[in-house]
C-alpha atoms as a PDB file:
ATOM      1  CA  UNK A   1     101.825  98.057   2.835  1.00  0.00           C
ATOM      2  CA  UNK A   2     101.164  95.353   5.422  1.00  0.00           C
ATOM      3  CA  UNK A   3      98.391  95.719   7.518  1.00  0.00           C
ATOM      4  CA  UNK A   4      99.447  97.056  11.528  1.00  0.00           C
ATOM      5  CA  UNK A   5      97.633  94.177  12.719  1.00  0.00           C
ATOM      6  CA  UNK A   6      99.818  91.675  10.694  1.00  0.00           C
ATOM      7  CA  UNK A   7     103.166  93.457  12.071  1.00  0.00           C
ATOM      8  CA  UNK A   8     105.460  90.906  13.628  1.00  0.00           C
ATOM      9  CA  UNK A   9     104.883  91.720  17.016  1.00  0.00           C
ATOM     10  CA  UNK A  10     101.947  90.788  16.343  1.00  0.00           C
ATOM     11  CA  UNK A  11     102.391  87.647  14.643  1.00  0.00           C
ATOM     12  CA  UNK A  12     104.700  86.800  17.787  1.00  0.00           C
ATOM     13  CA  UNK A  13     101.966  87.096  19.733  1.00  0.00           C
ATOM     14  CA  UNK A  14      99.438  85.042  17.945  1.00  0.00           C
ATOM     15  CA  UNK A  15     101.970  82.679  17.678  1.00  0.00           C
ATOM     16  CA  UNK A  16     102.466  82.341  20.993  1.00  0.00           C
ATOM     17  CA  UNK A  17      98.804  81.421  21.259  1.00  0.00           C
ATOM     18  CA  UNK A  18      98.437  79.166  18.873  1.00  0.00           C
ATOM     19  CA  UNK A  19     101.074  76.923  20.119  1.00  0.00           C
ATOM     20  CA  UNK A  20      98.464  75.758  22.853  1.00  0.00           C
ATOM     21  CA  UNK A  21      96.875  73.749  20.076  1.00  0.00           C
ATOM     22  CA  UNK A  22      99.212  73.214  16.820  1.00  0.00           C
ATOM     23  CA  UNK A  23     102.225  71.707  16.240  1.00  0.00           C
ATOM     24  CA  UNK A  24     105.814  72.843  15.859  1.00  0.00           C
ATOM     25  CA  UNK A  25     106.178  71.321  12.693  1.00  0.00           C
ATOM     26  CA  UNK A  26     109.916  69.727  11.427  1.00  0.00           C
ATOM     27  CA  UNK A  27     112.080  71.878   8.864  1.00  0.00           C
ATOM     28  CA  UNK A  28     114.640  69.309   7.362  1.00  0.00           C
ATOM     29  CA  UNK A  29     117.496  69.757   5.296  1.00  0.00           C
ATOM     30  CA  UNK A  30     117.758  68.032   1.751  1.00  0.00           C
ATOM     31  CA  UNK A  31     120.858  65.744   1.266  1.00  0.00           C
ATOM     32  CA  UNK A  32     123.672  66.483  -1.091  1.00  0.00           C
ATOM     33  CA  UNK A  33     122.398  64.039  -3.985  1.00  0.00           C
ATOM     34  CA  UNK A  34     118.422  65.827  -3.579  1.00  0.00           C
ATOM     35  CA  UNK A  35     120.381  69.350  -3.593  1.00  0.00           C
ATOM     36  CA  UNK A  36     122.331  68.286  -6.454  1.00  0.00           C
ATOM     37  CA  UNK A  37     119.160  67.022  -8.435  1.00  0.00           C
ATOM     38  CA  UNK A  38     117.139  70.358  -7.346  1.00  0.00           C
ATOM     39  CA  UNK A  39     120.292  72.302  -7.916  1.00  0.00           C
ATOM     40  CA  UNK A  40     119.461  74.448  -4.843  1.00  0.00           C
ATOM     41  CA  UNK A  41     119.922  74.435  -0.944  1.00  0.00           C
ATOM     42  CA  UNK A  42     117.013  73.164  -0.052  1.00  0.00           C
ATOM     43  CA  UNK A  43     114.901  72.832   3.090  1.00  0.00           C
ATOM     44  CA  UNK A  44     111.217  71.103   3.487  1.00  0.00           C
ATOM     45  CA  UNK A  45     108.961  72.308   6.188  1.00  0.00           C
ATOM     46  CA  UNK A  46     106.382  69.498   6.565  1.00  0.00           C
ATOM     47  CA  UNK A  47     103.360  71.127   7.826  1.00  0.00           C
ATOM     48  CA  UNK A  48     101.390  68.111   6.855  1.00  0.00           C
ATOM     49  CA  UNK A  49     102.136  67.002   9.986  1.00  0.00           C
ATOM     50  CA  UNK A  50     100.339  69.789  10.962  1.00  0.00           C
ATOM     51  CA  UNK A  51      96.855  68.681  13.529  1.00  0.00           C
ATOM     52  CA  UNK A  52      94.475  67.910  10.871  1.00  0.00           C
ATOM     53  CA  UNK A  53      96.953  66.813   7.968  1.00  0.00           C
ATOM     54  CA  UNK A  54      97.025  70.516   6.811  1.00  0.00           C
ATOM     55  CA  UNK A  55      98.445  73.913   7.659  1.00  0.00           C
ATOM     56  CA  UNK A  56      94.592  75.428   7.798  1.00  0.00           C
ATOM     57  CA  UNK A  57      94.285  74.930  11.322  1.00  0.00           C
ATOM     58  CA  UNK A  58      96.351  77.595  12.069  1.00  0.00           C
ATOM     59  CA  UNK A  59      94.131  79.965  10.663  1.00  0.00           C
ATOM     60  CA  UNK A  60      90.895  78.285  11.995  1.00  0.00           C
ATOM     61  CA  UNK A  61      91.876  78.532  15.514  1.00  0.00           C
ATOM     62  CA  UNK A  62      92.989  81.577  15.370  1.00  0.00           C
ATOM     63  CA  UNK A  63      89.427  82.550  14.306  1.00  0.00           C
ATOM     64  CA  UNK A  64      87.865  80.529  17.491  1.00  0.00           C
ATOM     65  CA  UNK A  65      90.083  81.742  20.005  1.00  0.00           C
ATOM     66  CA  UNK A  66      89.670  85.574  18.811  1.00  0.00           C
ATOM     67  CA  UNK A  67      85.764  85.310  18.786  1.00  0.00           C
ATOM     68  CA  UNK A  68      83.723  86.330  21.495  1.00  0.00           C
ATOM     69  CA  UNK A  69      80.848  83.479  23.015  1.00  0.00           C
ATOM     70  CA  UNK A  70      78.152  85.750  20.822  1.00  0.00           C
ATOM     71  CA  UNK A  71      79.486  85.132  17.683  1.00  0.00           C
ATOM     72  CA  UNK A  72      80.222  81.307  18.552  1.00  0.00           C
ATOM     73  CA  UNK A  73      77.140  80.685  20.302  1.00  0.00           C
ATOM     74  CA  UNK A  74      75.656  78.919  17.243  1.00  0.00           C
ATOM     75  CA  UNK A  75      78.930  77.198  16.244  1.00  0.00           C
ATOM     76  CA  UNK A  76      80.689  77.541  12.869  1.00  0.00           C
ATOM     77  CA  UNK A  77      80.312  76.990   9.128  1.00  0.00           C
ATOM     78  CA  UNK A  78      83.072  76.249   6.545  1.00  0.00           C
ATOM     79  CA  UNK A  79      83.121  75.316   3.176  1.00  0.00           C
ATOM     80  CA  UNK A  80      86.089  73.461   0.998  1.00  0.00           C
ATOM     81  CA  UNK A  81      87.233  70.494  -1.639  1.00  0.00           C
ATOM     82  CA  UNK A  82      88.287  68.596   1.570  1.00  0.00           C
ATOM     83  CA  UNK A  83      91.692  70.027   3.874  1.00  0.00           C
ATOM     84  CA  UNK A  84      89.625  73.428   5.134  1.00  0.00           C
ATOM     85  CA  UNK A  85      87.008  71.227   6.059  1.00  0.00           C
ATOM     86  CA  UNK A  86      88.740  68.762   7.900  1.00  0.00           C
ATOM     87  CA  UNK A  87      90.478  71.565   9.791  1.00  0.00           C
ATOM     88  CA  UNK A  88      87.249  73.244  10.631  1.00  0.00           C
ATOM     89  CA  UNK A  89      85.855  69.550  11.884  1.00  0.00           C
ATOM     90  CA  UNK A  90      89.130  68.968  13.809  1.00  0.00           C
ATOM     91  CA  UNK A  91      88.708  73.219  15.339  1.00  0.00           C
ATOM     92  CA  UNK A  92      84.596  72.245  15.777  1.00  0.00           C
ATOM     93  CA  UNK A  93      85.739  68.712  18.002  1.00  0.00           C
ATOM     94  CA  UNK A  94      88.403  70.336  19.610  1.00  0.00           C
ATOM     95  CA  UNK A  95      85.828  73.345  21.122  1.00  0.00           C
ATOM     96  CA  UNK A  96      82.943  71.783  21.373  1.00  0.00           C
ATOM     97  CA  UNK A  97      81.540  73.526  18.902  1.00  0.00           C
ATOM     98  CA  UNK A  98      77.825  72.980  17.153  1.00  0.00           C
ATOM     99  CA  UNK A  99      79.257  72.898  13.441  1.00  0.00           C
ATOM    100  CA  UNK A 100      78.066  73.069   9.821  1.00  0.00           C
ATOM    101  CA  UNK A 101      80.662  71.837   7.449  1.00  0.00           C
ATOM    102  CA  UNK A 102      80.247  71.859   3.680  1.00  0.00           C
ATOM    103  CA  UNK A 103      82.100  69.844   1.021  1.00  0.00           C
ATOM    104  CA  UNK A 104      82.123  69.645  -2.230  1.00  0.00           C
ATOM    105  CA  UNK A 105      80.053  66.536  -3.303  1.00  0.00           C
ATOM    106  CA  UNK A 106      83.539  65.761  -5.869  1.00  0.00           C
ATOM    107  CA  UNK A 107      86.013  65.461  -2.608  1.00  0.00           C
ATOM    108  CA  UNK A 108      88.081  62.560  -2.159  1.00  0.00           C
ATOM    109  CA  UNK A 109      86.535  59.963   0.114  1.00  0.00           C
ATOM    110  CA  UNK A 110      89.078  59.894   2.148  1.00  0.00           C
ATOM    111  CA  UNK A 111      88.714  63.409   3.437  1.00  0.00           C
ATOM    112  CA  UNK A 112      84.929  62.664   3.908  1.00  0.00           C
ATOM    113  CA  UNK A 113      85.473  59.964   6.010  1.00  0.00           C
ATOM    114  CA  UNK A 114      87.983  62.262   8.179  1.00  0.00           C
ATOM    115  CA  UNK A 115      85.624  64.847   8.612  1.00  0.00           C
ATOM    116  CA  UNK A 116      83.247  62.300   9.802  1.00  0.00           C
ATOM    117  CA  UNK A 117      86.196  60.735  11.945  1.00  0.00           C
ATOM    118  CA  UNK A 118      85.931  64.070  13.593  1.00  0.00           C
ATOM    119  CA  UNK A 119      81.833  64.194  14.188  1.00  0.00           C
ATOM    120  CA  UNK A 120      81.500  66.945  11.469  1.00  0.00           C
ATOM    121  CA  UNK A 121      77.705  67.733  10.704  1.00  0.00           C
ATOM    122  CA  UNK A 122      78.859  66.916   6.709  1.00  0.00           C
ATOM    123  CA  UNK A 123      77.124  68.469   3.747  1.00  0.00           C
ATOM    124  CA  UNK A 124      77.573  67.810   0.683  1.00  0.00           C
ATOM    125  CA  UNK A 125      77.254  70.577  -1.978  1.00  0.00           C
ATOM    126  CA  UNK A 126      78.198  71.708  -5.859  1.00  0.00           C
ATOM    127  CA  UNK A 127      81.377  74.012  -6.156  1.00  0.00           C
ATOM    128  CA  UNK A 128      79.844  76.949  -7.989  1.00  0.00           C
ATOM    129  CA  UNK A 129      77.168  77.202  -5.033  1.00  0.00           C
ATOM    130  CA  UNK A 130      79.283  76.158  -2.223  1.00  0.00           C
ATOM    131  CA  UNK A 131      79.812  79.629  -1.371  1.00  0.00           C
ATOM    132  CA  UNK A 132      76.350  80.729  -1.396  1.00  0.00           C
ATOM    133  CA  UNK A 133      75.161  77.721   0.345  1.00  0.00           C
ATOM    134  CA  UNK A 134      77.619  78.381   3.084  1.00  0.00           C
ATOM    135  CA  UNK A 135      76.559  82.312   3.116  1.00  0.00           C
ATOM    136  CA  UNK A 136      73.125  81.476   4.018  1.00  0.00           C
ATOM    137  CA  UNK A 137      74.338  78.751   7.220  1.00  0.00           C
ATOM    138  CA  UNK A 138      76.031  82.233   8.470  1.00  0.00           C
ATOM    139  CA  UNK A 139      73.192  84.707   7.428  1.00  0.00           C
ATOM    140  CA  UNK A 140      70.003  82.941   8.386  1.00  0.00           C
ATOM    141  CA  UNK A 141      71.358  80.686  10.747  1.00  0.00           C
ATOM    142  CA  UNK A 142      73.949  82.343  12.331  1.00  0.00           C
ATOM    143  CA  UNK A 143      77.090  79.943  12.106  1.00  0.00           C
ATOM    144  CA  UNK A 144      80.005  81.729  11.855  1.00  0.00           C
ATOM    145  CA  UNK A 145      81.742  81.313   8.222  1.00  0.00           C
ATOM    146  CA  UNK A 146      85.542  80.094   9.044  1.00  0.00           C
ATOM    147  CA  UNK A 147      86.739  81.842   5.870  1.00  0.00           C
ATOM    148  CA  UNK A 148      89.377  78.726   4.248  1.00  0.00           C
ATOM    149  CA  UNK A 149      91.593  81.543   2.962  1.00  0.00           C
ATOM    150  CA  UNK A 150      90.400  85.491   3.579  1.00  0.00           C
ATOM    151  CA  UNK A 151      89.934  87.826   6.676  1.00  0.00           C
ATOM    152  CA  UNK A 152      92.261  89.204   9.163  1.00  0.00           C
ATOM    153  CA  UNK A 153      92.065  86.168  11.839  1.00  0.00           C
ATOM    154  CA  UNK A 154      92.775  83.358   8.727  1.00  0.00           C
ATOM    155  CA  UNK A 155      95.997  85.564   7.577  1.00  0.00           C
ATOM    156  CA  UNK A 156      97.115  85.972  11.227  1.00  0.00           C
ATOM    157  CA  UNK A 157      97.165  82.159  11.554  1.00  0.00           C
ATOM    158  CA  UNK A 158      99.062  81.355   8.633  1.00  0.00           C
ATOM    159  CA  UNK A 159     101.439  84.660   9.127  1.00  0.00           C
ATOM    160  CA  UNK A 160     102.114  82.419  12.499  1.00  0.00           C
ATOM    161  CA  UNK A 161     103.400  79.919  10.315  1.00  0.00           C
ATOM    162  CA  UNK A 162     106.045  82.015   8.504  1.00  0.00           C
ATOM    163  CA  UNK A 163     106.847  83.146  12.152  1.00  0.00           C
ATOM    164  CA  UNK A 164     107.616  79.409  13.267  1.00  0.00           C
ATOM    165  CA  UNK A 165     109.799  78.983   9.475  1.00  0.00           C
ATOM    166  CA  UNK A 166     111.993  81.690  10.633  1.00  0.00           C
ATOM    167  CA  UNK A 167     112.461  80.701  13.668  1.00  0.00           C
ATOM    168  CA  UNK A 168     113.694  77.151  12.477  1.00  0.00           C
ATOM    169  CA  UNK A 169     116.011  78.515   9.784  1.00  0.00           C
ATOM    170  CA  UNK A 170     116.446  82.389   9.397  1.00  0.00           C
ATOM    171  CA  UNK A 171     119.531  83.300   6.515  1.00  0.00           C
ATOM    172  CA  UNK A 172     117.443  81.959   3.088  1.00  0.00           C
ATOM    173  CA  UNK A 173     117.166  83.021  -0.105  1.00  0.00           C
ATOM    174  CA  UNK A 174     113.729  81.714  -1.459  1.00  0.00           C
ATOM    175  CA  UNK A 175     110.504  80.013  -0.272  1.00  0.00           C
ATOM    176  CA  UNK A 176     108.292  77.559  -2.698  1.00  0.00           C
ATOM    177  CA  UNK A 177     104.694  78.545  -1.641  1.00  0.00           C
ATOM    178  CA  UNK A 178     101.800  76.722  -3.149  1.00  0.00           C
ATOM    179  CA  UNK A 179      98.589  78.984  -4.213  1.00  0.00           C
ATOM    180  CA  UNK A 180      95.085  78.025  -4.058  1.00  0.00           C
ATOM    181  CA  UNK A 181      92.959  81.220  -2.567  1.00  0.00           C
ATOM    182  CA  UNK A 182      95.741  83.042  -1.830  1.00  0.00           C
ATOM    183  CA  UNK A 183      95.374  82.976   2.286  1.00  0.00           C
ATOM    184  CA  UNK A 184      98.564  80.864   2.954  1.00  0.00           C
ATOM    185  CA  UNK A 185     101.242  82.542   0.534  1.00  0.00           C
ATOM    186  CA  UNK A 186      99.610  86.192   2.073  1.00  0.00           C
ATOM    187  CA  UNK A 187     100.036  85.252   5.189  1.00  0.00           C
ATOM    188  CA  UNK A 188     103.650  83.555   5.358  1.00  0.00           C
ATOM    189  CA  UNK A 189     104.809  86.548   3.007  1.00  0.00           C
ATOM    190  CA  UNK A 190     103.533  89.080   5.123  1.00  0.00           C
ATOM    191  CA  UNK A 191     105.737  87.574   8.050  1.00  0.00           C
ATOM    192  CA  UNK A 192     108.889  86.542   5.888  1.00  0.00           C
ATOM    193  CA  UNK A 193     109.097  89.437   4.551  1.00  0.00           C
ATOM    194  CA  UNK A 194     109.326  91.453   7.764  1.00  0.00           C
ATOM    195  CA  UNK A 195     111.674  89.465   9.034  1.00  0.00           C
ATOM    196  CA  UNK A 196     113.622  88.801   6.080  1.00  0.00           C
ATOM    197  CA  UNK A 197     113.008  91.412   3.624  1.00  0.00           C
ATOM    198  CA  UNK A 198     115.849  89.561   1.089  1.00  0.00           C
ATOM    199  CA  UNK A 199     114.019  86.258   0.741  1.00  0.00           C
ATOM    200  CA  UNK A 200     111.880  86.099  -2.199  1.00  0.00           C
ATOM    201  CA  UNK A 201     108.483  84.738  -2.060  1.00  0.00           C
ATOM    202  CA  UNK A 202     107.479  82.458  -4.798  1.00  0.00           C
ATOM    203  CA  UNK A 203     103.936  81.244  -5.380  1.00  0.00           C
ATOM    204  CA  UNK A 204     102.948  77.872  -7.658  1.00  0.00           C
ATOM    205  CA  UNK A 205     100.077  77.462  -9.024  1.00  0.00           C
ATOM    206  CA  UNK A 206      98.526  74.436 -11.416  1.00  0.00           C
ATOM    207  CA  UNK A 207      98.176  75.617 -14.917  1.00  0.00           C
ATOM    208  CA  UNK A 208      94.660  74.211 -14.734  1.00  0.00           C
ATOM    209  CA  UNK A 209      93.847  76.513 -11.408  1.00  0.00           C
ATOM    210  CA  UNK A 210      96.000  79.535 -12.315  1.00  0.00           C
ATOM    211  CA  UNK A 211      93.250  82.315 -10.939  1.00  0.00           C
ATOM    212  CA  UNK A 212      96.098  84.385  -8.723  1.00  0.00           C
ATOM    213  CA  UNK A 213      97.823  84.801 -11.537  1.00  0.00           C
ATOM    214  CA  UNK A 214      95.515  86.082 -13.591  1.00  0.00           C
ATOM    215  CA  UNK A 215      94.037  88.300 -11.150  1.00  0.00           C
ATOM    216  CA  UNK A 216      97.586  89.602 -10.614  1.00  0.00           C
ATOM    217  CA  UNK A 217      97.587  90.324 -14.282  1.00  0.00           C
ATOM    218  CA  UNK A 218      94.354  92.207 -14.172  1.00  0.00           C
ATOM    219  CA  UNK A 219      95.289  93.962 -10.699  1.00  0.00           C
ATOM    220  CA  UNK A 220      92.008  92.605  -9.155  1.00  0.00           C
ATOM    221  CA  UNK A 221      90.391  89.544  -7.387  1.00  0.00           C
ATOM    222  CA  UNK A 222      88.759  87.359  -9.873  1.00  0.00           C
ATOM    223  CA  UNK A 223      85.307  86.650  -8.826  1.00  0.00           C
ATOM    224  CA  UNK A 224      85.473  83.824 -11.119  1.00  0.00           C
ATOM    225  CA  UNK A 225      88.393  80.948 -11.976  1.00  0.00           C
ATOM    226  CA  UNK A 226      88.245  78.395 -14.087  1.00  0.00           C
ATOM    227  CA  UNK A 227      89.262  74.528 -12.641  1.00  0.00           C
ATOM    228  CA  UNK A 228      91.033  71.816 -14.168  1.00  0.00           C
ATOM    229  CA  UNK A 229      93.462  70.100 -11.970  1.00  0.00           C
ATOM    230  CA  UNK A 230      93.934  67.052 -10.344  1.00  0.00           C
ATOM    231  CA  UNK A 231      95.535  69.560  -7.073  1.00  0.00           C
ATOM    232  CA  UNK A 232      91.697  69.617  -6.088  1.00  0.00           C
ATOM    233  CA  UNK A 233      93.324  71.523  -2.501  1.00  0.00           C
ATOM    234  CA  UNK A 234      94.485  74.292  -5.277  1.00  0.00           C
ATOM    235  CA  UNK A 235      91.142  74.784  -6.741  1.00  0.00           C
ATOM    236  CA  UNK A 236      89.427  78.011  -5.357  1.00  0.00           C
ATOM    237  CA  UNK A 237      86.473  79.251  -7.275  1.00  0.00           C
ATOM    238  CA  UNK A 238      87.317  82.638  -6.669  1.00  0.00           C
ATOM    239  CA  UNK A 239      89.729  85.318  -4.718  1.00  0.00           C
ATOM    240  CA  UNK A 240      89.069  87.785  -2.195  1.00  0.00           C
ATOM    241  CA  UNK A 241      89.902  91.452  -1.382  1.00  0.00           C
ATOM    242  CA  UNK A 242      92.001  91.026   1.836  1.00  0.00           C
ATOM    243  CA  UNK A 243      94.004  88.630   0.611  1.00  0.00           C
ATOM    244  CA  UNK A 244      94.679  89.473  -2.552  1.00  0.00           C
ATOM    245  CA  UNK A 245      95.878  93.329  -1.303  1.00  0.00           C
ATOM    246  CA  UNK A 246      98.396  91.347   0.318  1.00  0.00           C
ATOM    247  CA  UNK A 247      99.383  88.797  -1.915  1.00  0.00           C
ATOM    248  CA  UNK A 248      99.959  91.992  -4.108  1.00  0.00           C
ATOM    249  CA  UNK A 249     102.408  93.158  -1.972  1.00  0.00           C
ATOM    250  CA  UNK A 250     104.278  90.232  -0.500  1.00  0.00           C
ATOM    251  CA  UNK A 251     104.817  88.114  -3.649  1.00  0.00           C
ATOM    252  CA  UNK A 252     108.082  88.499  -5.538  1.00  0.00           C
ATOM    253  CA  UNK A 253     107.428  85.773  -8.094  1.00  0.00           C
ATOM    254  CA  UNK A 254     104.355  83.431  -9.403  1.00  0.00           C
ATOM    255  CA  UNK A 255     104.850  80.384 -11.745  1.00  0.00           C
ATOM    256  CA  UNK A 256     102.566  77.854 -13.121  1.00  0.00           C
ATOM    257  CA  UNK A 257     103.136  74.077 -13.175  1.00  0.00           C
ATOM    258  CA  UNK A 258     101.323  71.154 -15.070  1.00  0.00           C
ATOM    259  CA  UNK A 259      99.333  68.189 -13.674  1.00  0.00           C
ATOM    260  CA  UNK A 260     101.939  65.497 -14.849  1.00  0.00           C
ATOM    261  CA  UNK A 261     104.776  67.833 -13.265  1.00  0.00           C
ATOM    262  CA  UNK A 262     102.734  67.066  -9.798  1.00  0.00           C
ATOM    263  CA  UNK A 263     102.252  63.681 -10.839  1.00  0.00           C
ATOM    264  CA  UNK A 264     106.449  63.400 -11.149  1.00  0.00           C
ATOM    265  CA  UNK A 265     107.349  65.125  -8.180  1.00  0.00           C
ATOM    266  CA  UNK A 266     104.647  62.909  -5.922  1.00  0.00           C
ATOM    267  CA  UNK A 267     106.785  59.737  -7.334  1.00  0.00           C
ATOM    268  CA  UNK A 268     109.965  61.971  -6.879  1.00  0.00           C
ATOM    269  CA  UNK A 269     109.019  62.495  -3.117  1.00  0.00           C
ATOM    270  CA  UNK A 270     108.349  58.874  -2.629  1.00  0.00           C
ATOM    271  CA  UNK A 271     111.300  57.658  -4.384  1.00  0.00           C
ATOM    272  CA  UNK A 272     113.436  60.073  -2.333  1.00  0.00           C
ATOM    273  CA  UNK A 273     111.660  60.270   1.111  1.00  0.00           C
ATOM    274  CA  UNK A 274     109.248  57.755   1.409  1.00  0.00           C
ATOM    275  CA  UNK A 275     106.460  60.478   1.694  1.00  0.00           C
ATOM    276  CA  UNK A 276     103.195  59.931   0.448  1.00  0.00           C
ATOM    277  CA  UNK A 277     101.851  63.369  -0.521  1.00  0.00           C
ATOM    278  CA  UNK A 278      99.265  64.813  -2.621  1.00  0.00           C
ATOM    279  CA  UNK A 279      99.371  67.292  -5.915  1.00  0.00           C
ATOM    280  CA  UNK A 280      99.236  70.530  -4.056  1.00  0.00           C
ATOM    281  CA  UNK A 281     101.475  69.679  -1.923  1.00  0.00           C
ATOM    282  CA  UNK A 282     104.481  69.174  -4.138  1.00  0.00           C
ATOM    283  CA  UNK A 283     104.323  72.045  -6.252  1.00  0.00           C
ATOM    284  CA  UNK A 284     107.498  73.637  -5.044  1.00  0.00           C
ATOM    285  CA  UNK A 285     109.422  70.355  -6.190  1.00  0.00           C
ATOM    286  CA  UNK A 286     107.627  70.277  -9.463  1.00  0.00           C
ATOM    287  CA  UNK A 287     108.689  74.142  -9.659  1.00  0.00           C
ATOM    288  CA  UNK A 288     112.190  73.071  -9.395  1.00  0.00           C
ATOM    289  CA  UNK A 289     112.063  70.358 -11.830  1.00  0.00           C
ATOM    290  CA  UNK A 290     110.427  72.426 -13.975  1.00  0.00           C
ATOM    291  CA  UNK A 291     110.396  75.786 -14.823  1.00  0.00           C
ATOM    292  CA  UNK A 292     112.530  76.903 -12.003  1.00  0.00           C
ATOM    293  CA  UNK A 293     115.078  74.955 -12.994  1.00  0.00           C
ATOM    294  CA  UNK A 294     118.717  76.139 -12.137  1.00  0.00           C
ATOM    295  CA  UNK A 295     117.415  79.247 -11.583  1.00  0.00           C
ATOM    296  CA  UNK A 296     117.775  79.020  -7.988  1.00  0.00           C
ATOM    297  CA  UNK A 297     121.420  77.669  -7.914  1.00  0.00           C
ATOM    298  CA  UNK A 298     123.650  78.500  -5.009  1.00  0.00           C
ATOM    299  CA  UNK A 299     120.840  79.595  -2.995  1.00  0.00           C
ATOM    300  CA  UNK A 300     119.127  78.310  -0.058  1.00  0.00           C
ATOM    301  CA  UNK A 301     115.296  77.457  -0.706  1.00  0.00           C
ATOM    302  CA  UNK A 302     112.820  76.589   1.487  1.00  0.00           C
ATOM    303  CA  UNK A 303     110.148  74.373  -0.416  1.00  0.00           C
ATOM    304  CA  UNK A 304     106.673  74.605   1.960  1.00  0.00           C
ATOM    305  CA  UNK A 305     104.870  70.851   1.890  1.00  0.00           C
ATOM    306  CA  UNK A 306     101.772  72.556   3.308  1.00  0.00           C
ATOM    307  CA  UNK A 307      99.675  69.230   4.292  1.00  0.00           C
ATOM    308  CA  UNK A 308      98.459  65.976   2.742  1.00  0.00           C
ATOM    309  CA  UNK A 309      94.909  64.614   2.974  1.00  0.00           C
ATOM    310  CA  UNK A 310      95.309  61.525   0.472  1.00  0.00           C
ATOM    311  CA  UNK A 311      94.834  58.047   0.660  1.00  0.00           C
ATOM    312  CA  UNK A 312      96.917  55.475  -0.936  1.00  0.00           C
ATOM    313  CA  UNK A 313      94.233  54.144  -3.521  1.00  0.00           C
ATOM    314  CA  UNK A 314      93.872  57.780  -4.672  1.00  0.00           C
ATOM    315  CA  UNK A 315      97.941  58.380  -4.612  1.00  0.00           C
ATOM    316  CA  UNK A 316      98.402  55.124  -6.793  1.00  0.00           C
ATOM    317  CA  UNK A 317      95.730  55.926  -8.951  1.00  0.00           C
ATOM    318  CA  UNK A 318      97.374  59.023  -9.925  1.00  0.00           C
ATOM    319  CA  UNK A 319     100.779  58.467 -10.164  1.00  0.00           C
ATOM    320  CA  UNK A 320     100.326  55.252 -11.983  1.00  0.00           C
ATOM    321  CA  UNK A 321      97.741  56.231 -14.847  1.00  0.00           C
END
């Protein structure tokens, strides 16, 4: 059952709020030859033109604008591979906000050098500690932790988004959803699928990152996931309660993909659209040139291309090695 406080009323609501500070973000329809090729309907909403390059903003300032001065007084704390943290630098510049930001020392220079763009108090740290590092900024020095995908104000924000989908395009049959923690699929599904119970919600997730799956399988968070993916934005160390009881309930479908599927569909999106986008963003393409293939015929399918933090070095380097 979906939480009361994630009812659509709701969701209208924080919507409503949010749109002080996001964007509305373009839904665009694929031409005949791309529907042909995809052998679907289909329909990209590019929320990497989200503020920030990335849909996580949603949920961050939801968090800020729900908190009371006490819990803000001594500013924030967030931890991620590199788009979480460049949305909590973007929510920390945008309030004012004293800030402690952690990233993994691995992450893409690129999103280092935004978060610095942004006046982020940076720190680097190891991904099997980031967690605790970023526990202790919130217990012994009160920061509050902007959770990248778990809690009741993160869902809330990226419920909003599903909100804003159906608003732009409300008779579908499917939406592409791509899984790292589990926050954004949770969130859109809870919305989508009051809204429009018929759609099915599909999650992707990199073979080499597949830890809602297997948690899924197991009926329980795992505490624990093994990483090997180049879709570093995929690549949560671990799931969470809240989330996962939703993510339970919301998704209809999960499938796995492979790095070199990413790899092809980042050409195929540049080929075909001129967009420069990175692996976890263009799992729902490499879904339907892979093991969704004309599965989904006939059908209208919304494919989610949830943000892009990647610089062109990085994008040639992987799609040319």
């Amino acid at each position: 059952m979906i939480p009361q406080d994630l009812n659509i009323n709701k969701i209208q609501k924080i919507y409503k709020s949010l749109s002080k500070y996001t964007i509305k973000t373009p839904l665009i329809s694929g031409w005949p030859l791309i529907n042909q090729i995809l052998d679907t309907e289909v329909f990209f909403k590019l929320e990497f033109f989200q503020n920030s390059g990335t849909f996580k903003v949603r949920g961050a300032i939801n968090n800020v604008i729900n908190l009371d001065n006490k819990k803000l007084k001594n500013g924030i704390t967030a931890v991620s591979a590199g788009n979480h943290a460049i949305a909590a630098s973007y929510v920390a510049n945008l309030f004012n906000l004293k800030n402690k930001i952690f990233i993994y020392d691995s992450a893409n220079p690129y999103r280092v050098s935004k978060c610095k763009d942004l006046n982020a108090n940076l720190h680097f740290t190891d991904p099997h500690s980031a967690f605790k590092d970023v526990e202790n900024a919130s217990k012994n020095e009160g920061y509050y932790f902007l959770h990248p995908f778990d809690g009741l104000l993160t869902l809330q924000g990226t419920a909003s988004l599903g909100f804003e989908i159906f608003n732009q395009i409300n008779d579908f049959d499917n939406i592409l959803i791509s899984v790292g923690g589990g926050g954004l699929i949770s969130g859109i599904g809870s919305a989508l699928k009051q809204l429009n119970p018929r759609c099915k919600i599909i999650g992707i997730e990199p073979k080499g990152a597949m830890g809602l799956s297997q948690s899924l399988q197991i009926q329980k968070p795992l505490k624990k996931v093994k990483i090997n993916t180049i879709a570093d934005s995929l690549s949560s160390p671990m799931h969470m309660e809240y989330s996962f009881k939703i993510a339970k309930e919301v998704i209809d479908e999960i499938i796995t993909i492979s790095d070199d599927e990413m790899i092809t569909s980042m050409k195929f999106m540049f080929d075909n659209f001129k967009m420069i986008l990175e692996p976890a963003c263009v799992t729902g393409i490499a879904a339907l040139l892979g093991p969704l293939k004309n599965k989904l015929s006939n059908q209208k399918t919304i494919i989610l291309l949830c943000g892009s933090n990647i610089d062109s070095k990085t994008w040639n380097n992987l799609v040319h090695k």
